[in-house]
PDB file of N, CA and C in Angstrom:
ATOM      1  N   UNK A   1      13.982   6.257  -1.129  1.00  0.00           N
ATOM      2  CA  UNK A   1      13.193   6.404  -2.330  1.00  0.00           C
ATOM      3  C   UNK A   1      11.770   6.747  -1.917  1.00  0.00           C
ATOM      4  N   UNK A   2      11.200   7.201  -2.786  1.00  0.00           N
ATOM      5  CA  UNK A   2       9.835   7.882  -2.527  1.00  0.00           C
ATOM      6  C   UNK A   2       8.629   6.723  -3.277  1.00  0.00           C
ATOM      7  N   UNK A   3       7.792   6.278  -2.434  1.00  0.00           N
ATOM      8  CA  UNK A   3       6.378   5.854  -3.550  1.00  0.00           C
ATOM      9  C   UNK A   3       5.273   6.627  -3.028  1.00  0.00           C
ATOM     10  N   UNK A   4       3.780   6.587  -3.691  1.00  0.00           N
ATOM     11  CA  UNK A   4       3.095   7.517  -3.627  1.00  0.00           C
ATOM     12  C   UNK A   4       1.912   6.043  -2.657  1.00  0.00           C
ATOM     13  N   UNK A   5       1.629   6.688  -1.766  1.00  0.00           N
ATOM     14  CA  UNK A   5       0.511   5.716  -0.696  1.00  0.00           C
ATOM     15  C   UNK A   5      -1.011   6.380  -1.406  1.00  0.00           C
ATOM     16  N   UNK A   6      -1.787   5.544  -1.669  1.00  0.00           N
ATOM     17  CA  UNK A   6      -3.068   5.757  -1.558  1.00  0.00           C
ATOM     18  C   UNK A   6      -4.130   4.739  -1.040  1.00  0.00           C
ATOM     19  N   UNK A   7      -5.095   4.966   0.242  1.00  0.00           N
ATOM     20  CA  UNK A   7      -5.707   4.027   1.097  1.00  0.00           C
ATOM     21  C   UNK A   7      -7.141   3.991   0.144  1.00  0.00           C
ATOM     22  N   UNK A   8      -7.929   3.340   0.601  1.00  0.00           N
ATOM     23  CA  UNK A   8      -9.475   3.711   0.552  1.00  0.00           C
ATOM     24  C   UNK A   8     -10.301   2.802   1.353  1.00  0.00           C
ATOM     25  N   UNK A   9     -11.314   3.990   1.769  1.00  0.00           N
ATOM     26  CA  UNK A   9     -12.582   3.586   2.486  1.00  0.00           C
ATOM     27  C   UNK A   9     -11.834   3.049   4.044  1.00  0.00           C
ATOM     28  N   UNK A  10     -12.236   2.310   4.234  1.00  0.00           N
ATOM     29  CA  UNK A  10     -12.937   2.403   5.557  1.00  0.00           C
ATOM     30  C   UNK A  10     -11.133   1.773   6.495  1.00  0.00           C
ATOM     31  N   UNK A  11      -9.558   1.943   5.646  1.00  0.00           N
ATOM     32  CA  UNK A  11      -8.437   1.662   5.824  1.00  0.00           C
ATOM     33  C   UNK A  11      -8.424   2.788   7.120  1.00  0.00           C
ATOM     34  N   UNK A  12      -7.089   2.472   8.050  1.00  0.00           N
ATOM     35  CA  UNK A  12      -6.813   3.576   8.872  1.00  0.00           C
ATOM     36  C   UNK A  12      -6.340   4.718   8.328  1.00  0.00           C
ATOM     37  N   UNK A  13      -6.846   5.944   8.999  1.00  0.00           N
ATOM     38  CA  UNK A  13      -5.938   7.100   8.186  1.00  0.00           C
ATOM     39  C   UNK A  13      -4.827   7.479   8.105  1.00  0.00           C
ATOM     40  N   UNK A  14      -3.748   6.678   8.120  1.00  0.00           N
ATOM     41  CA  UNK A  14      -2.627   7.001   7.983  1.00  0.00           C
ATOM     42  C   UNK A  14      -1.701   6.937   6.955  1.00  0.00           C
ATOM     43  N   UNK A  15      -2.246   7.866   5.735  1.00  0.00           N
ATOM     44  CA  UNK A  15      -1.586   8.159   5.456  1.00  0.00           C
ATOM     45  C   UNK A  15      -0.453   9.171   5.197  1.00  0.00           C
ATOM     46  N   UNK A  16       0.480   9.294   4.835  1.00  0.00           N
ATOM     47  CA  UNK A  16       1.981   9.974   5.177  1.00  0.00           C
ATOM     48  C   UNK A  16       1.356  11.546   4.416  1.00  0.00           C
ATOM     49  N   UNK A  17       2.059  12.612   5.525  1.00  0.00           N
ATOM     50  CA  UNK A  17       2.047  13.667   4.321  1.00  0.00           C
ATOM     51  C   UNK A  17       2.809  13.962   2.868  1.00  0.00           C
ATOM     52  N   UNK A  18       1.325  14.259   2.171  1.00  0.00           N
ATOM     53  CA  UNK A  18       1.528  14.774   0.586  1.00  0.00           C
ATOM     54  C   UNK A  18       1.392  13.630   0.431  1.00  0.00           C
ATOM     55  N   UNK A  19       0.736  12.164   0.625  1.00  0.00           N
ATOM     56  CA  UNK A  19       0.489  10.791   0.352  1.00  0.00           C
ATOM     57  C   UNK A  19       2.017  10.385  -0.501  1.00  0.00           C
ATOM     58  N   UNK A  20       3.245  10.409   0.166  1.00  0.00           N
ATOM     59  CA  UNK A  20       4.356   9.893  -0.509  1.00  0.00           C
ATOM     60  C   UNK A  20       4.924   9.190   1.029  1.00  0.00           C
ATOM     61  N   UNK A  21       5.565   8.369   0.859  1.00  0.00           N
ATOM     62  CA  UNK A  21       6.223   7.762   1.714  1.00  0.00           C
ATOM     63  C   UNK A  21       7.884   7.328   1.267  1.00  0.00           C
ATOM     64  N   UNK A  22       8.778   7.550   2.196  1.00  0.00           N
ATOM     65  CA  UNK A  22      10.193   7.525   2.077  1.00  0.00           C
ATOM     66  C   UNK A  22      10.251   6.461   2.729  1.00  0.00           C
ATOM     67  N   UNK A  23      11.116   5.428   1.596  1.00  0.00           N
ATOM     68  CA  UNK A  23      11.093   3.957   2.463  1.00  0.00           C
ATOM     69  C   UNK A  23      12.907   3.623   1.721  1.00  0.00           C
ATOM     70  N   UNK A  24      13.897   2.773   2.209  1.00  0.00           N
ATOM     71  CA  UNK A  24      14.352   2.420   1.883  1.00  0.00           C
ATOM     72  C   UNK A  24      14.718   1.145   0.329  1.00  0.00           C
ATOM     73  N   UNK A  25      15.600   1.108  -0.425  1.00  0.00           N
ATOM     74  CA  UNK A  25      15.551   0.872  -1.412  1.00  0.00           C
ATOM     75  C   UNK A  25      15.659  -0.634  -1.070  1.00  0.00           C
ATOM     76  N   UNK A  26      14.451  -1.541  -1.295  1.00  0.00           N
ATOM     77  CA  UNK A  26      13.893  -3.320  -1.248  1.00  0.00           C
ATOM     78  C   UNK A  26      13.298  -2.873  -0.466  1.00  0.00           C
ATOM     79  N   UNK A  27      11.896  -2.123  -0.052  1.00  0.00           N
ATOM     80  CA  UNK A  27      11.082  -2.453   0.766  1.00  0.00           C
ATOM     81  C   UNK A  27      10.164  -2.974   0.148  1.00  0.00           C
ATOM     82  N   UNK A  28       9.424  -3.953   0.833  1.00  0.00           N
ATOM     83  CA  UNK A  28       8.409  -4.502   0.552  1.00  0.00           C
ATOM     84  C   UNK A  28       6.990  -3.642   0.479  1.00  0.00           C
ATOM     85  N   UNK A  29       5.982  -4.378  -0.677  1.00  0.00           N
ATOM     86  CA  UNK A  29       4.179  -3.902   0.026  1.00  0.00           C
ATOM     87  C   UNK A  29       4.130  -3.968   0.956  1.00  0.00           C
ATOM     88  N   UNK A  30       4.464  -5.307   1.855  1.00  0.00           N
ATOM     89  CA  UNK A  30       4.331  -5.684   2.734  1.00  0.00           C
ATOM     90  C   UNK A  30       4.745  -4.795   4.108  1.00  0.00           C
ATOM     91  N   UNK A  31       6.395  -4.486   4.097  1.00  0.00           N
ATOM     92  CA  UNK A  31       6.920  -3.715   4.827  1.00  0.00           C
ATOM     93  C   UNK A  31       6.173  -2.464   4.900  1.00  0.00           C
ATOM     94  N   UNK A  32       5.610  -1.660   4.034  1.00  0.00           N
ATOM     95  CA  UNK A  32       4.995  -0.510   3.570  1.00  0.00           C
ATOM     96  C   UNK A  32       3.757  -0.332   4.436  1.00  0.00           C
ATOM     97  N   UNK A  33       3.029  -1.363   4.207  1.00  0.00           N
ATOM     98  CA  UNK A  33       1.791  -1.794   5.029  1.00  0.00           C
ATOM     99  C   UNK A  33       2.153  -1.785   6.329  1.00  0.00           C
ATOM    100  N   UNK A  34       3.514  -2.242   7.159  1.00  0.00           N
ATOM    101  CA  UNK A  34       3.515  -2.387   8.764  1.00  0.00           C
ATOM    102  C   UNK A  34       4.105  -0.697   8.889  1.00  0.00           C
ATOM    103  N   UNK A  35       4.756  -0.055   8.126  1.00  0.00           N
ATOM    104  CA  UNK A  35       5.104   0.785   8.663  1.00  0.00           C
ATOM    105  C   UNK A  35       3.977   2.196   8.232  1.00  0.00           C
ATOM    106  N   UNK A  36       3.038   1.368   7.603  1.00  0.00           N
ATOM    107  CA  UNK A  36       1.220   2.221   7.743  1.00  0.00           C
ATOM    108  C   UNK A  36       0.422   1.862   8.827  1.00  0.00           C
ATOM    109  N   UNK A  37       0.924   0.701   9.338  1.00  0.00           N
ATOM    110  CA  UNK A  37      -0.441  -0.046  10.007  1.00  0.00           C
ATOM    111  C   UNK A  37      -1.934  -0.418   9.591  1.00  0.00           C
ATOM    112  N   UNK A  38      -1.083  -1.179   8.747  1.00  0.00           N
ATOM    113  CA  UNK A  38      -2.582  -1.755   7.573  1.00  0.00           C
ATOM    114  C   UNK A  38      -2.250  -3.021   8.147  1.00  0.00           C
ATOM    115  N   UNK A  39      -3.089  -3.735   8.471  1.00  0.00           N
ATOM    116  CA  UNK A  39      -3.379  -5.462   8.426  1.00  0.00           C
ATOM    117  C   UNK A  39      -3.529  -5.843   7.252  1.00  0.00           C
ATOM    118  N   UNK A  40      -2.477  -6.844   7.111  1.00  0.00           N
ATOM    119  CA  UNK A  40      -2.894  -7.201   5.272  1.00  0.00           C
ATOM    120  C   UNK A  40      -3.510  -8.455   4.980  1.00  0.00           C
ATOM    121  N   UNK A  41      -3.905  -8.864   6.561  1.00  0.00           N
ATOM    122  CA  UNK A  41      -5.033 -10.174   5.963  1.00  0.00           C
ATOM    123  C   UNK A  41      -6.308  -9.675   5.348  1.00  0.00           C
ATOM    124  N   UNK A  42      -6.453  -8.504   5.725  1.00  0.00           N
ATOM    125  CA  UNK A  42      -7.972  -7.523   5.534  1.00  0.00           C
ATOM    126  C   UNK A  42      -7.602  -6.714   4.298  1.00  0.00           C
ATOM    127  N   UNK A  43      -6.539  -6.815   3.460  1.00  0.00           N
ATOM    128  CA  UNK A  43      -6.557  -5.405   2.387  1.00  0.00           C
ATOM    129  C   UNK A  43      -5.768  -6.209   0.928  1.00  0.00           C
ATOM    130  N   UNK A  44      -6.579  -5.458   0.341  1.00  0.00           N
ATOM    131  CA  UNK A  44      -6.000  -5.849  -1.336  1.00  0.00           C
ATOM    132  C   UNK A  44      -4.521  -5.249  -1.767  1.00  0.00           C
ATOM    133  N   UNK A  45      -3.719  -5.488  -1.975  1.00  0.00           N
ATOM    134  CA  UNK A  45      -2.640  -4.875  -2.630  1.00  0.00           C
ATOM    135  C   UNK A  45      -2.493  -4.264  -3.674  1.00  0.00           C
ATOM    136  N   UNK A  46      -2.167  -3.000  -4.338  1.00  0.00           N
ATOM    137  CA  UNK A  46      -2.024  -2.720  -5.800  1.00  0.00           C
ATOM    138  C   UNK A  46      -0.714  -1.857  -6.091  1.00  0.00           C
ATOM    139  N   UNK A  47      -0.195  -2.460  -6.844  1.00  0.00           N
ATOM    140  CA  UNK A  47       1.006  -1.726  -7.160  1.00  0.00           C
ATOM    141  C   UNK A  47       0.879  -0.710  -8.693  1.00  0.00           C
ATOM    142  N   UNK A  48       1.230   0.232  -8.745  1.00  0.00           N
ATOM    143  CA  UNK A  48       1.073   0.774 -10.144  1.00  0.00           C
ATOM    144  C   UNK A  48      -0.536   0.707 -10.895  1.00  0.00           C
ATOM    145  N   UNK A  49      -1.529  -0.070 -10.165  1.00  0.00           N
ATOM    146  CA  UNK A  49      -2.811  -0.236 -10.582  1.00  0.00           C
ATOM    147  C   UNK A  49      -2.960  -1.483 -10.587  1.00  0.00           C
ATOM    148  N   UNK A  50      -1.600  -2.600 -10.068  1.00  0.00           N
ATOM    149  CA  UNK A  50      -1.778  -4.137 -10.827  1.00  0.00           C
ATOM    150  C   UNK A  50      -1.483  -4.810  -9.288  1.00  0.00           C
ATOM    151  N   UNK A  51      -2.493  -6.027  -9.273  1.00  0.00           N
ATOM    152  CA  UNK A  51      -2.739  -6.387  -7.513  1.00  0.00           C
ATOM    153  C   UNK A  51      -0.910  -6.861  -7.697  1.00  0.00           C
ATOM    154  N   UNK A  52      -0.997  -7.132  -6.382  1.00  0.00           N
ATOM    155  CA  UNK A  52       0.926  -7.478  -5.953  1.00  0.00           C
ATOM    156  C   UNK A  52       0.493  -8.311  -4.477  1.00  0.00           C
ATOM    157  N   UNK A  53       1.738  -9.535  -4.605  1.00  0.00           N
ATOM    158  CA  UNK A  53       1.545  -9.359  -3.335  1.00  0.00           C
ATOM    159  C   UNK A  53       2.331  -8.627  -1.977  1.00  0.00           C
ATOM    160  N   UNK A  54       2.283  -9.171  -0.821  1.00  0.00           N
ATOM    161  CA  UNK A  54       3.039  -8.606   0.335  1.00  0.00           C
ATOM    162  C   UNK A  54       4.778  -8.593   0.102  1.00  0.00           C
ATOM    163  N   UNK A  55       4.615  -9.618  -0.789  1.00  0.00           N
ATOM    164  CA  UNK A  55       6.512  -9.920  -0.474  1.00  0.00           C
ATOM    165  C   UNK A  55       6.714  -8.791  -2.284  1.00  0.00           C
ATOM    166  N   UNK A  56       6.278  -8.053  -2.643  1.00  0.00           N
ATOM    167  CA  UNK A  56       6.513  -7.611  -3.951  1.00  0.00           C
ATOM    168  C   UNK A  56       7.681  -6.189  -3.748  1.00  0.00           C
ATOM    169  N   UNK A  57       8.711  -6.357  -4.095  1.00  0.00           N
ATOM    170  CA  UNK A  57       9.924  -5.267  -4.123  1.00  0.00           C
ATOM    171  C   UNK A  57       9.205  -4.076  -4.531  1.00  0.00           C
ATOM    172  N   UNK A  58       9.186  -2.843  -4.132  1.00  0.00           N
ATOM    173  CA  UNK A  58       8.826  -1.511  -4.311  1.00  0.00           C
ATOM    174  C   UNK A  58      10.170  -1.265  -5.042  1.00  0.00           C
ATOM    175  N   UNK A  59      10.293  -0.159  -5.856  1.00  0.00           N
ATOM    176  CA  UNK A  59      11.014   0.746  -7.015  1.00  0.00           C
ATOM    177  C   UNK A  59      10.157   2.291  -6.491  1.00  0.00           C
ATOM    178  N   UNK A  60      11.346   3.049  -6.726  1.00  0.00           N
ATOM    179  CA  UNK A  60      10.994   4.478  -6.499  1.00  0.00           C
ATOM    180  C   UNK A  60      10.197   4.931  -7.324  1.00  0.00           C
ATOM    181  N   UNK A  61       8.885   5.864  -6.787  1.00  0.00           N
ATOM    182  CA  UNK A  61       8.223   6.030  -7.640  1.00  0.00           C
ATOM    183  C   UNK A  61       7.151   5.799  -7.713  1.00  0.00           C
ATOM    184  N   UNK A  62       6.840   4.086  -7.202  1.00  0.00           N
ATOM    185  CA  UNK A  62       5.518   3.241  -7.542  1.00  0.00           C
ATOM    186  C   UNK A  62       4.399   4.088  -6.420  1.00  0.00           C
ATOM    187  N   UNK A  63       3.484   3.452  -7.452  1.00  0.00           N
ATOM    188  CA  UNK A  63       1.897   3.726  -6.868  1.00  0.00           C
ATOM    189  C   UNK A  63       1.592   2.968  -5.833  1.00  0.00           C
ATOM    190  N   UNK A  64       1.606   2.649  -4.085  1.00  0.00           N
ATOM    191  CA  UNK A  64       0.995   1.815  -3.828  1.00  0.00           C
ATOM    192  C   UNK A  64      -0.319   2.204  -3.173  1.00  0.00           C
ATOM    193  N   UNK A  65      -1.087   1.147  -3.429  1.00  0.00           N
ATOM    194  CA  UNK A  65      -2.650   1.524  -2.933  1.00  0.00           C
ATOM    195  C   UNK A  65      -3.404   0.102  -2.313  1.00  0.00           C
ATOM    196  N   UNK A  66      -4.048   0.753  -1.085  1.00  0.00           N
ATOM    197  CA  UNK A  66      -4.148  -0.390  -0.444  1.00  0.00           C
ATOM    198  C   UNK A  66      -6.141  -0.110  -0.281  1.00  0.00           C
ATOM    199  N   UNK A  67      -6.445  -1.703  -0.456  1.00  0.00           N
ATOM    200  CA  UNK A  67      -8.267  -1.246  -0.407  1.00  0.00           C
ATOM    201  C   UNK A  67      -8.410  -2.571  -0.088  1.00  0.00           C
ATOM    202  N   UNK A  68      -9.700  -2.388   1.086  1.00  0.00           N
ATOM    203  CA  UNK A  68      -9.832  -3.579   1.879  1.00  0.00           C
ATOM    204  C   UNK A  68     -10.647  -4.308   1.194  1.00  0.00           C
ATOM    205  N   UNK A  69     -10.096  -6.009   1.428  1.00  0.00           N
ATOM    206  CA  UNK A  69     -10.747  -7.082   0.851  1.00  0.00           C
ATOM    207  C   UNK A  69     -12.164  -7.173   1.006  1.00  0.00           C
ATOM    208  N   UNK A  70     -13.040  -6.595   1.550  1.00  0.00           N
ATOM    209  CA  UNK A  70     -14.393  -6.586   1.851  1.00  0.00           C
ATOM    210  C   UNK A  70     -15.013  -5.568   0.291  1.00  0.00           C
ATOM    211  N   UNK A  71     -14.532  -4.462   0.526  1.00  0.00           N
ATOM    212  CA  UNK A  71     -14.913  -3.575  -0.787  1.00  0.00           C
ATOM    213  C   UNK A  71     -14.533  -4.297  -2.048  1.00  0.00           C
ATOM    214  N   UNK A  72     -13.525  -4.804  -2.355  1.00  0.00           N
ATOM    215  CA  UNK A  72     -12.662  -5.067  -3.406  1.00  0.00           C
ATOM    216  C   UNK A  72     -13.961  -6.239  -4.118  1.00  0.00           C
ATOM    217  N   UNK A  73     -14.278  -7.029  -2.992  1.00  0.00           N
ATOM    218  CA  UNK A  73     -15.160  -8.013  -3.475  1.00  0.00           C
ATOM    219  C   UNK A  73     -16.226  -7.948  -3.974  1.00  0.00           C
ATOM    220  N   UNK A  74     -16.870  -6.587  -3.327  1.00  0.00           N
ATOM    221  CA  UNK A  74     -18.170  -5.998  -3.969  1.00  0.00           C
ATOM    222  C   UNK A  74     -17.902  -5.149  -4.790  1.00  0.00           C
ATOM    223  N   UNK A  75     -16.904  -5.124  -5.202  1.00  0.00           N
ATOM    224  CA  UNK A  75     -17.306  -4.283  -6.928  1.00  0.00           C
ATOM    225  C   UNK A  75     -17.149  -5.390  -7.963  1.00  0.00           C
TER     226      UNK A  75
END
């Protein structure tokens, strides 16, 4: 299944080309994040626009977007 990755600021650049990622059907944020190489003690979770956490089931399709807990706090 396909979800759409979007990082910001100061995250590693890795994200997937065309920002979609092919992950198997029950992957986790979480899983999503190791197979980005995001540290997720350092990053906010958002699924569809709505925070999630690490253990949250992905569905084909979803938005995930990852923005580090440092920024997140200052807005």
């Amino acid at each position: 299944m396909l979800i759409e990755i979007r990082r910001f600021a100061t995250l590693p650049p890795h994200t997937p080309e065309n920002d979609r990622l092919d992950v198997a059907e029950g992957t986790t944020a979480g899983e999503a994040m190791h197979i980005l190489n995001i540290r997720s003690a350092e990053t906010l979770i958002l699924v569809n626009g709505v925070h999630a956490g690490p253990d949250r089931i992905l569905n084909d399709g979803d938005r995930l977007a990852f923005v580090p807990a440092a920024e997140a706090a200052n807005s």
